[in-house]
C-alpha atoms as a PDB file:
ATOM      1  CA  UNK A   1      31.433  12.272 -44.187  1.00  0.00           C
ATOM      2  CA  UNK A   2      27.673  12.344 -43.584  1.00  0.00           C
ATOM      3  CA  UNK A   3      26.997  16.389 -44.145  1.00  0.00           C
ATOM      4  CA  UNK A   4      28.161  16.916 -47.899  1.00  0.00           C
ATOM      5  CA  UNK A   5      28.049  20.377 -49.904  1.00  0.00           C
ATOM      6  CA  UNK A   6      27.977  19.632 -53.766  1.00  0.00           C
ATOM      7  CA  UNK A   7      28.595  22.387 -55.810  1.00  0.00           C
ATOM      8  CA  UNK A   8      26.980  22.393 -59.496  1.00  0.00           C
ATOM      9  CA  UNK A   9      27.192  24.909 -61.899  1.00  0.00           C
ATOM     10  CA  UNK A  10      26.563  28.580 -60.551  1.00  0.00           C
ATOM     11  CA  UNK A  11      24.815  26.422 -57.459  1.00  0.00           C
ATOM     12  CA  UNK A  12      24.754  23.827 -54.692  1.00  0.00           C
ATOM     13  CA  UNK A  13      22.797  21.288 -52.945  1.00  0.00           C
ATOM     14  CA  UNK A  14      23.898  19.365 -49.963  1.00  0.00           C
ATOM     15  CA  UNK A  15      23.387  15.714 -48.365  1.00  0.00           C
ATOM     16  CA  UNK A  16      22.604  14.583 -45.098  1.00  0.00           C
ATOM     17  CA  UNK A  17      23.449  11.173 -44.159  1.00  0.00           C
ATOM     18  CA  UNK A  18      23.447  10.392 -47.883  1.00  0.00           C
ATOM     19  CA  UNK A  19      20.083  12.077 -48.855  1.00  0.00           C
ATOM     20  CA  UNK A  20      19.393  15.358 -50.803  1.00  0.00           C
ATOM     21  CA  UNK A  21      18.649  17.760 -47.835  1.00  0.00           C
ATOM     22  CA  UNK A  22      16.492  21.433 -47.785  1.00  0.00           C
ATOM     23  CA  UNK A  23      19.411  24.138 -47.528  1.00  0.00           C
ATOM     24  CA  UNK A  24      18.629  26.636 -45.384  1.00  0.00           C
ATOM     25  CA  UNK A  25      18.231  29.841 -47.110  1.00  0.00           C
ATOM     26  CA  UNK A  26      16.176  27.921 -50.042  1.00  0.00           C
ATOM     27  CA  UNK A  27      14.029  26.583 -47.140  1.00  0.00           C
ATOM     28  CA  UNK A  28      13.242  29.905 -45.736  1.00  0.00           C
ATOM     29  CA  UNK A  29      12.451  31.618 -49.516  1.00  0.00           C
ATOM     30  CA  UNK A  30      10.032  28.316 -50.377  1.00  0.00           C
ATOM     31  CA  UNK A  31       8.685  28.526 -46.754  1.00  0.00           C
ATOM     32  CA  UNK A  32       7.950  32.074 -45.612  1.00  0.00           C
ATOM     33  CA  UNK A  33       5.744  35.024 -47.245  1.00  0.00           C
ATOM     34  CA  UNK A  34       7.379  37.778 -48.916  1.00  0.00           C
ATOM     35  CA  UNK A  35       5.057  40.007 -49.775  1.00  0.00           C
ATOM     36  CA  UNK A  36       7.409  43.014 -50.384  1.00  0.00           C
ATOM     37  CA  UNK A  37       8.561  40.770 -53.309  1.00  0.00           C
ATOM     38  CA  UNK A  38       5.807  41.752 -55.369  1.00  0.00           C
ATOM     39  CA  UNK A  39       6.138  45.912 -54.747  1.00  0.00           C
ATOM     40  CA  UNK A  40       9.634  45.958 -54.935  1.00  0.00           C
ATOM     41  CA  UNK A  41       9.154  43.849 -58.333  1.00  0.00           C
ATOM     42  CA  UNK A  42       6.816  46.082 -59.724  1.00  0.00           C
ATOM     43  CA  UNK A  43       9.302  48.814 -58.561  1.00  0.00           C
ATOM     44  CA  UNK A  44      12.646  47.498 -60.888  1.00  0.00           C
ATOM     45  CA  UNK A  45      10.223  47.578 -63.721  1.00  0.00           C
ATOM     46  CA  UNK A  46       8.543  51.025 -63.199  1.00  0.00           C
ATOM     47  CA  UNK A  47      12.511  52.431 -62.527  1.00  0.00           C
ATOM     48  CA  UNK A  48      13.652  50.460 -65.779  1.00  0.00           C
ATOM     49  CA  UNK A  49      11.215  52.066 -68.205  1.00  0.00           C
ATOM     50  CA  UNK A  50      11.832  55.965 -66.186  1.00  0.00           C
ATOM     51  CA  UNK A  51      15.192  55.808 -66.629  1.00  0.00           C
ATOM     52  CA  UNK A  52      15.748  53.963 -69.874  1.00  0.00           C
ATOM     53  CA  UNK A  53      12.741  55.724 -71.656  1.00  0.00           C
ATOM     54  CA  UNK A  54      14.797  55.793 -75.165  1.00  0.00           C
ATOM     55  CA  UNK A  55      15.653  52.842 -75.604  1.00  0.00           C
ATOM     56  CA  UNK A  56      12.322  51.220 -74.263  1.00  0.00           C
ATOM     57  CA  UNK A  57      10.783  53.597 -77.364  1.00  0.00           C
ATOM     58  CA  UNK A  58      13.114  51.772 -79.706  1.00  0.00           C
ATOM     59  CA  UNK A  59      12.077  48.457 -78.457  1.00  0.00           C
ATOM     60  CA  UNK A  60       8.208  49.198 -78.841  1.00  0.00           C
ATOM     61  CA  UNK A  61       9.201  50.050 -82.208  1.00  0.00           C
ATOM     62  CA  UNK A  62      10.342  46.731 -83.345  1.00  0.00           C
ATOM     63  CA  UNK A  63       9.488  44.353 -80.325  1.00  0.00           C
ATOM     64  CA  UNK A  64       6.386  42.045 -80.782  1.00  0.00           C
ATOM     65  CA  UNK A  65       4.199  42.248 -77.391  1.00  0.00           C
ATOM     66  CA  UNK A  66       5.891  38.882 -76.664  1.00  0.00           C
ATOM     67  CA  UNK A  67       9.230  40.125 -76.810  1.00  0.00           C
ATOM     68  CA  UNK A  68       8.265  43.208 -75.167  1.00  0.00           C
ATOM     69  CA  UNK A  69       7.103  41.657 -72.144  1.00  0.00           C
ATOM     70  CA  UNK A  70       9.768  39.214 -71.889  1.00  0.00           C
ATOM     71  CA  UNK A  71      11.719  42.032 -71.682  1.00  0.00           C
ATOM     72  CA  UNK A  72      10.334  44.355 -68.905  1.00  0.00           C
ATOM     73  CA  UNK A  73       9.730  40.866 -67.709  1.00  0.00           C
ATOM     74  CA  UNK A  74      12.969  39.584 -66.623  1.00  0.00           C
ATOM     75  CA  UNK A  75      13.992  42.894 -65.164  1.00  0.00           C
ATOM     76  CA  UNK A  76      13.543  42.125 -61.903  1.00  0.00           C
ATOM     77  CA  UNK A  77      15.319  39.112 -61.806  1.00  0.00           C
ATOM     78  CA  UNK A  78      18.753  40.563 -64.096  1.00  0.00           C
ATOM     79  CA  UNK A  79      18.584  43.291 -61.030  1.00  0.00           C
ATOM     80  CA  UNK A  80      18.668  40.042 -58.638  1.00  0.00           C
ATOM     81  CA  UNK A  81      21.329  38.467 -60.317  1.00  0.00           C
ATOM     82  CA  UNK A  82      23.520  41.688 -60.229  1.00  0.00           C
ATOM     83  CA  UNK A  83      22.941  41.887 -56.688  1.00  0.00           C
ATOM     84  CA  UNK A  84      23.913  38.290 -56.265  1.00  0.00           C
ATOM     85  CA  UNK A  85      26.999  38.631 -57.990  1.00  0.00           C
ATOM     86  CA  UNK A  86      28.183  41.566 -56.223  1.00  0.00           C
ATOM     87  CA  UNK A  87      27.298  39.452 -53.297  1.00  0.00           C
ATOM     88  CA  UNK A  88      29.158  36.422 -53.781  1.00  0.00           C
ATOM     89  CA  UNK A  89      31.953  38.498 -54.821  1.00  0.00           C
ATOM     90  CA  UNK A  90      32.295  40.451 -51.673  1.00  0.00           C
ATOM     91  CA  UNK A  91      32.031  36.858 -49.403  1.00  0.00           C
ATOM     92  CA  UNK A  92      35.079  35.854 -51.023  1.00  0.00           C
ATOM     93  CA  UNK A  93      37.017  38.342 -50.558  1.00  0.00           C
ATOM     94  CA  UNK A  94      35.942  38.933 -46.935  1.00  0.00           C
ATOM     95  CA  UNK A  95      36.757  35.229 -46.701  1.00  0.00           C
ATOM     96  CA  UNK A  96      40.477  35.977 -47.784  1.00  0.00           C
ATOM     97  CA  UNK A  97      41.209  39.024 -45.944  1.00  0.00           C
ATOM     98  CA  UNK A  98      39.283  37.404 -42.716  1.00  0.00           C
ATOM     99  CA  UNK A  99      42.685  35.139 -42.831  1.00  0.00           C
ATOM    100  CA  UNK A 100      44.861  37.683 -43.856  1.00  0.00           C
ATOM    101  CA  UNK A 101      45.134  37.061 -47.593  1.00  0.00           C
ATOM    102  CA  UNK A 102      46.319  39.726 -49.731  1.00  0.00           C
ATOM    103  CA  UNK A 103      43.334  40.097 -52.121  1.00  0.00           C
ATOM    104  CA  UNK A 104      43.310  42.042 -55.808  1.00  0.00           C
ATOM    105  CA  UNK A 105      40.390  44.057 -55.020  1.00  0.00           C
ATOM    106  CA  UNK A 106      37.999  45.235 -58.570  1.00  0.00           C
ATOM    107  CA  UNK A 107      37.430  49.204 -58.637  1.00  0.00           C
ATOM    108  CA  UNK A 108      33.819  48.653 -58.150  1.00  0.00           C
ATOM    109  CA  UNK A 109      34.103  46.645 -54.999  1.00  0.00           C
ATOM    110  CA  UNK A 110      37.111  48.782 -53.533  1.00  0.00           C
ATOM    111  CA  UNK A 111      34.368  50.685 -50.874  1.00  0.00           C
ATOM    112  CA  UNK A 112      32.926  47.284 -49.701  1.00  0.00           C
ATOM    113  CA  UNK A 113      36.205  45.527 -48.670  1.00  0.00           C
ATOM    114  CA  UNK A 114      37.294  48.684 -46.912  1.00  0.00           C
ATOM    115  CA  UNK A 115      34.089  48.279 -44.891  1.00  0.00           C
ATOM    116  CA  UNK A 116      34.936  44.802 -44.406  1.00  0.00           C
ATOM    117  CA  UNK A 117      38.268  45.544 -43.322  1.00  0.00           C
ATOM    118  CA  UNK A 118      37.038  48.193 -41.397  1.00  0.00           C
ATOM    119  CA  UNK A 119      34.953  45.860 -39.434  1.00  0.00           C
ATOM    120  CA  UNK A 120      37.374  43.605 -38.506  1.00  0.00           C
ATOM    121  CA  UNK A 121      39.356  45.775 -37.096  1.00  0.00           C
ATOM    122  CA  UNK A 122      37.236  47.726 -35.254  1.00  0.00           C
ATOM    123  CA  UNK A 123      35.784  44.877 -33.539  1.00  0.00           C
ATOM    124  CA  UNK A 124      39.183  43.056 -33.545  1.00  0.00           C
ATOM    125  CA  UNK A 125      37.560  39.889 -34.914  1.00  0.00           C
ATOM    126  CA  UNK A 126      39.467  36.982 -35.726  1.00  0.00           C
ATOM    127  CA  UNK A 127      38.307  33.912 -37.181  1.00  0.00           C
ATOM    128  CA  UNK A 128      36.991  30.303 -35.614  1.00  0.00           C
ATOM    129  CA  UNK A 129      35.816  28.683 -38.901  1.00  0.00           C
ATOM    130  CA  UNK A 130      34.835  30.734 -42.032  1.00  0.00           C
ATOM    131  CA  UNK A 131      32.507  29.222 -45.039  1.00  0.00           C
ATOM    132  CA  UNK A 132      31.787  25.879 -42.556  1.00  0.00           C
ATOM    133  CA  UNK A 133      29.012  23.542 -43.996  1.00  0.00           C
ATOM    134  CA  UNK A 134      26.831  23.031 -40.863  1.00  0.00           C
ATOM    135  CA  UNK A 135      23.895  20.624 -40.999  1.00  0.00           C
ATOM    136  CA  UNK A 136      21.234  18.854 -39.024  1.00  0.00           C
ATOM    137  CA  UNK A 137      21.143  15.262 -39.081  1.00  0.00           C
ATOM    138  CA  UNK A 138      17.897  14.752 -37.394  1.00  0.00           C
ATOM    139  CA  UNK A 139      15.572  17.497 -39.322  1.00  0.00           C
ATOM    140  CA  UNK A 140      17.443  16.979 -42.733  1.00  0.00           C
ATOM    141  CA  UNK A 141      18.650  20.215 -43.592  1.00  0.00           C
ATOM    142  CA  UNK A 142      22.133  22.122 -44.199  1.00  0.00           C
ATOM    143  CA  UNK A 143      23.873  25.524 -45.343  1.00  0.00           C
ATOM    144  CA  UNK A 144      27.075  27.192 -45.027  1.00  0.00           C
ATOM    145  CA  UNK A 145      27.485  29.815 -42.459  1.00  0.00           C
ATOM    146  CA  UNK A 146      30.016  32.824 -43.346  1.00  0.00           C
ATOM    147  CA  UNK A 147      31.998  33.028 -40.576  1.00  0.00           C
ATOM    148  CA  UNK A 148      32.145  32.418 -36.601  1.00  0.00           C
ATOM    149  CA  UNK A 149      34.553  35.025 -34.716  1.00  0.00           C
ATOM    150  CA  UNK A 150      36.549  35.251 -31.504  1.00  0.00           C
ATOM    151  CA  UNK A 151      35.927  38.582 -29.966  1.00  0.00           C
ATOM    152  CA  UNK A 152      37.036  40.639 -27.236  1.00  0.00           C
ATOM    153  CA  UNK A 153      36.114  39.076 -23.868  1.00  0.00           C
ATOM    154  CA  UNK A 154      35.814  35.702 -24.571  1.00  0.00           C
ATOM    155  CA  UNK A 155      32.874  36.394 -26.904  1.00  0.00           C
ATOM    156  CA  UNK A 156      31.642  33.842 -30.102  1.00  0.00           C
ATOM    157  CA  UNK A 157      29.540  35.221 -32.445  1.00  0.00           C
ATOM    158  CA  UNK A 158      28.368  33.807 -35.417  1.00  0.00           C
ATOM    159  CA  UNK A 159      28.128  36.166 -38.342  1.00  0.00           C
ATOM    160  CA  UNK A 160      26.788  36.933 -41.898  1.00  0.00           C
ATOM    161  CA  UNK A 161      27.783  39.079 -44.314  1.00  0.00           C
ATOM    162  CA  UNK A 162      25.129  41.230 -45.851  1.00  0.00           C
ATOM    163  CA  UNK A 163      25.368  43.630 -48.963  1.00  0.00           C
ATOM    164  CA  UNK A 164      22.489  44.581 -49.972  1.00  0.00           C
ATOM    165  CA  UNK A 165      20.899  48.112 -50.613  1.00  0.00           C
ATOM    166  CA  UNK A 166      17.643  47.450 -48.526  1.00  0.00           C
ATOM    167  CA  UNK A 167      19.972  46.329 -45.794  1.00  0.00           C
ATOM    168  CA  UNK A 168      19.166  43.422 -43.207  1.00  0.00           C
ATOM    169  CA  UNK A 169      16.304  41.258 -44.308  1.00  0.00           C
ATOM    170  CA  UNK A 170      14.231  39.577 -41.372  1.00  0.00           C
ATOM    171  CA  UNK A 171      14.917  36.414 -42.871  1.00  0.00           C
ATOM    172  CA  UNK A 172      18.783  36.516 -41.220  1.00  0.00           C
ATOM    173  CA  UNK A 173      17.005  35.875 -38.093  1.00  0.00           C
ATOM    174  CA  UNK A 174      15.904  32.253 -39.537  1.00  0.00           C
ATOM    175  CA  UNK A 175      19.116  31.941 -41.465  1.00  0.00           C
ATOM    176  CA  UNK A 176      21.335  32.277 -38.167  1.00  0.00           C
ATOM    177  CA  UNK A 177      19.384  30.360 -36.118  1.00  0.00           C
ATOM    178  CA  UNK A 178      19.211  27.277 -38.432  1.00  0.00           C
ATOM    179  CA  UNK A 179      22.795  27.384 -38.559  1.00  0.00           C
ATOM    180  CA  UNK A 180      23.317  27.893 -34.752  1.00  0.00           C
ATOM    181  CA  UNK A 181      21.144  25.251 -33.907  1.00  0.00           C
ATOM    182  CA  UNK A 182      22.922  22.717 -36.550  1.00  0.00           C
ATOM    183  CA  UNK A 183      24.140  19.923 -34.870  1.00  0.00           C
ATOM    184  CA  UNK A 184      27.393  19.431 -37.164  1.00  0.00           C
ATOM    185  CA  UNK A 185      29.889  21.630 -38.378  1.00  0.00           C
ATOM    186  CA  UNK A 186      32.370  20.856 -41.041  1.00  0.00           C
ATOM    187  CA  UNK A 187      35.911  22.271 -41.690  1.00  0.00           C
ATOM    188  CA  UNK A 188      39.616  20.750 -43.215  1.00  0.00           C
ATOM    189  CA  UNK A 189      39.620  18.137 -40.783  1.00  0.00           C
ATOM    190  CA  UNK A 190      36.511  16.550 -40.696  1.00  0.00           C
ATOM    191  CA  UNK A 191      33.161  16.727 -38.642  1.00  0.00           C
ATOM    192  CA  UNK A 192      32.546  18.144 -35.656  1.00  0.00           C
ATOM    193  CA  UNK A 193      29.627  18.350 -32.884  1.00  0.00           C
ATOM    194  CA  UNK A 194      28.425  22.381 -33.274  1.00  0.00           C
ATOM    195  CA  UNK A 195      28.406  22.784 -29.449  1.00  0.00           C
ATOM    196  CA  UNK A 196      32.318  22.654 -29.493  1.00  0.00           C
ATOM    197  CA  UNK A 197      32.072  25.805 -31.392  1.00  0.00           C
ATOM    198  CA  UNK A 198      30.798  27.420 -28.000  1.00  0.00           C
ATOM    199  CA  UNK A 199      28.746  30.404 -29.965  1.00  0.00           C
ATOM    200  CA  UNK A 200      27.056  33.088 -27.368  1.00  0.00           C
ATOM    201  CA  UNK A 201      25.850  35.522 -29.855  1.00  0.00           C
ATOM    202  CA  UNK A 202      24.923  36.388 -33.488  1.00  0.00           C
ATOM    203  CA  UNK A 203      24.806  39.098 -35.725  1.00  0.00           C
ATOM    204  CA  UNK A 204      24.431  40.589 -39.222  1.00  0.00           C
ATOM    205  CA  UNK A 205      27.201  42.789 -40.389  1.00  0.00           C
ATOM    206  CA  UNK A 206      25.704  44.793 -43.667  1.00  0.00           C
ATOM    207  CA  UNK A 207      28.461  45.913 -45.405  1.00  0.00           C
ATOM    208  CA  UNK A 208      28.296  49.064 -48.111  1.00  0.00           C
ATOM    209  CA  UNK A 209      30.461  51.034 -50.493  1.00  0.00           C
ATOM    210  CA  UNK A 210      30.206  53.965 -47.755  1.00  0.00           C
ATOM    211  CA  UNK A 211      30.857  51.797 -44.009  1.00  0.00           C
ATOM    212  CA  UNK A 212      29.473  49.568 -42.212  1.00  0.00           C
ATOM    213  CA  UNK A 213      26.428  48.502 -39.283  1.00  0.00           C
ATOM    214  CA  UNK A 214      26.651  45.397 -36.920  1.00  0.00           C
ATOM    215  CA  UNK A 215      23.027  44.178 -36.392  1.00  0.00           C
ATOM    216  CA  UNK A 216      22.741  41.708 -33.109  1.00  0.00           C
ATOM    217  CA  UNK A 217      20.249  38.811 -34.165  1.00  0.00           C
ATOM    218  CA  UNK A 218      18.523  36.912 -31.499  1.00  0.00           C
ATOM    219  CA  UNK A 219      19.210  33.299 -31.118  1.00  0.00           C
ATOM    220  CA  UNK A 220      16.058  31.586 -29.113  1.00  0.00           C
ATOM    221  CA  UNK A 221      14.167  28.727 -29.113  1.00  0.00           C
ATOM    222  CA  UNK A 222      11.146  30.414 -30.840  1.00  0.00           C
ATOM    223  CA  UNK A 223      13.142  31.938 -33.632  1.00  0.00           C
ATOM    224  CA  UNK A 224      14.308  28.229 -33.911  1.00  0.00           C
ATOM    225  CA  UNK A 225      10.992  27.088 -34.454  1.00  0.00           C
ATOM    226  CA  UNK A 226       9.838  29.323 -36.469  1.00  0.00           C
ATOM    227  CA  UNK A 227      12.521  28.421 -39.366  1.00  0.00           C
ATOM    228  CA  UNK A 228      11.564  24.361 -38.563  1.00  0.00           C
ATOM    229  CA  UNK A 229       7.828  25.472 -39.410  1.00  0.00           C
ATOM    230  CA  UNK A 230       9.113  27.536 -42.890  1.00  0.00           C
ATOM    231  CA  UNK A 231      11.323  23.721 -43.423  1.00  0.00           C
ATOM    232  CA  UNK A 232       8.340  22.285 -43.307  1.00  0.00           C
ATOM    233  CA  UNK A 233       6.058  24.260 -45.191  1.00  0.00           C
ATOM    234  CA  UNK A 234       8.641  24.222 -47.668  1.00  0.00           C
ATOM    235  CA  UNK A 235       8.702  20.481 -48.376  1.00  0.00           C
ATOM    236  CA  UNK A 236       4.734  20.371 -48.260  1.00  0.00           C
ATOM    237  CA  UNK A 237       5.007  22.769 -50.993  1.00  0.00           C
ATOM    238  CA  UNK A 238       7.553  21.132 -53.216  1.00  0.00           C
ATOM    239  CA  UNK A 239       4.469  17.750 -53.985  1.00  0.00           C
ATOM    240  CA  UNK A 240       1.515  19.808 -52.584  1.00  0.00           C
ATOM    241  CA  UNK A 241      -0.098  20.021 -56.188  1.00  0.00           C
ATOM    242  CA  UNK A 242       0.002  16.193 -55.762  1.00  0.00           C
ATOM    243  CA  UNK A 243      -2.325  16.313 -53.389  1.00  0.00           C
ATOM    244  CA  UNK A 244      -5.173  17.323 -55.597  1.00  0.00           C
ATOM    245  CA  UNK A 245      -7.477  14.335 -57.061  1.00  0.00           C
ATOM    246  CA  UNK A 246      -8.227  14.138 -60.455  1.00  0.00           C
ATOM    247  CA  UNK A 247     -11.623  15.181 -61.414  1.00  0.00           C
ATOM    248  CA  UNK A 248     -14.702  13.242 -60.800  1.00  0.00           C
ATOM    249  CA  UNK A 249     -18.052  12.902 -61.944  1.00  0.00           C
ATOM    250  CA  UNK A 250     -20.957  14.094 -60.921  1.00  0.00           C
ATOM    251  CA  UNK A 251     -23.080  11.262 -58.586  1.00  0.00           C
ATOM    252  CA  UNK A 252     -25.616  10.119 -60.441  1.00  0.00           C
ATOM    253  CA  UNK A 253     -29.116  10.833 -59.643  1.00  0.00           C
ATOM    254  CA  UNK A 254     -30.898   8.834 -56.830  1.00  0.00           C
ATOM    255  CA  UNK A 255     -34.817   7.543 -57.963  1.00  0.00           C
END
């Protein structure tokens, strides 16, 4: 087995051909701006204080500054994590009724697997390979696609779940085509060349509590390239402060 998914803790990393490789949706954070990051930061922690004026009050009352900005701090991020949850939790389940498991659905994601459900019938889907570690062995990098349907007409599309409020994130563009350019595919029985696969399209299904949207992604060689150039901005980054000398005096004076 030379593509490998190791799961650790809440996480996962992958090797390729025995060696720690980029995954693909780490790559693209580390390797492209986002500078709608920083607004829609400074948005969570505007909304937290409107709406939780009270209790903020109490906590000015016996916070120290440190404490206090620790706390309006990490707001952001425990929004992120929410989000994350409720999006992990919505890929399994669309993973299990994809193959026609019966699923115990929670009350607060009842609306979202309807949508999923919704979509899969609408666009009679059925399923190639879902959750398939896909890797490349020549640029060094692997992730795990959500799902590649059979559709209507002879048509393969590879697909991604999305759920989240702003709805479909250019990113998705990188993310597919890094995975439908991947020269391996895993599933139960072992490894397989990606090509056999036979994909002719790609798209982003964003899922919600109220329905659902189908969003076609291109798959070209440009949008290929761009995602190689986030790769490798991303692994200059990880030992760029390396880089940097230590200091050095100043030359002396010449007589």
């Amino acid at each position: 087995m030379t593509i490998q998914r190791i799961n650790s803790g809440r996480g996962h990393w992958y090797k390729v051909d025995g060696k720690k490789a980029d995954g693909v949706t780490t790559a693209i954070k580390q390797g492209l701006p986002a500078p709608a990051l920083m607004y829609w930061s400074a948005r969570c922690v505007a909304e937290f204080v409107a709406d939780n004026r009270e209790h903020v009050r109490e906590c000015m009352d016996w916070m120290d500054r440190d404490q206090l900005v620790r706390l309006l701090k990490e707001t952001p991020w425990s929004a992120r994590d929410k989000a994350a949850v409720r999006g992990t939790e919505v890929h399994a389940l669309a993973e299990k009724i994809t193959h026609g498991e019966e699923v115990d659905v929670p009350d607060h994601l009842t609306g979202y697997v309807a949508s999923a459900v919704a979509f899969l019938d609408d666009w009679e889907a059925e399923p190639v390979v879902t959750e398939a570690v896909v890797g490349h062995h020549k640029w060094g990098y692997a992730g795990t696609l959500d799902a590649v349907y059979r559709l209507p007409g002879g048509r393969i599309a590879l697909s991604d779940w999305k759920t989240g409020a702003s709805g479909i994130w250019p990113e998705t563009v990188l993310q597919l085509n890094a995975y439908a350019n991947a020269d391996t595919y895993m599933d139960g029985e072992g490894e397989h060349p990606m090509s056999e696969l036979g994909i002719t399209e790609a798209f982003a299904v964003h899922v919600r509590e109220d329905g659902y949207s189908v969003h076609p992604i291109p798959l070209t060689d440009g949008c290929f390239q761009t995602f190689l150039y986030c790769l490798a901005i991303s692994r200059w980054a990880k030992n760029a402060k390396q880089l940097i000398g230590d200091p050095v005096p100043a030359p002396e004076a010449v007589a």
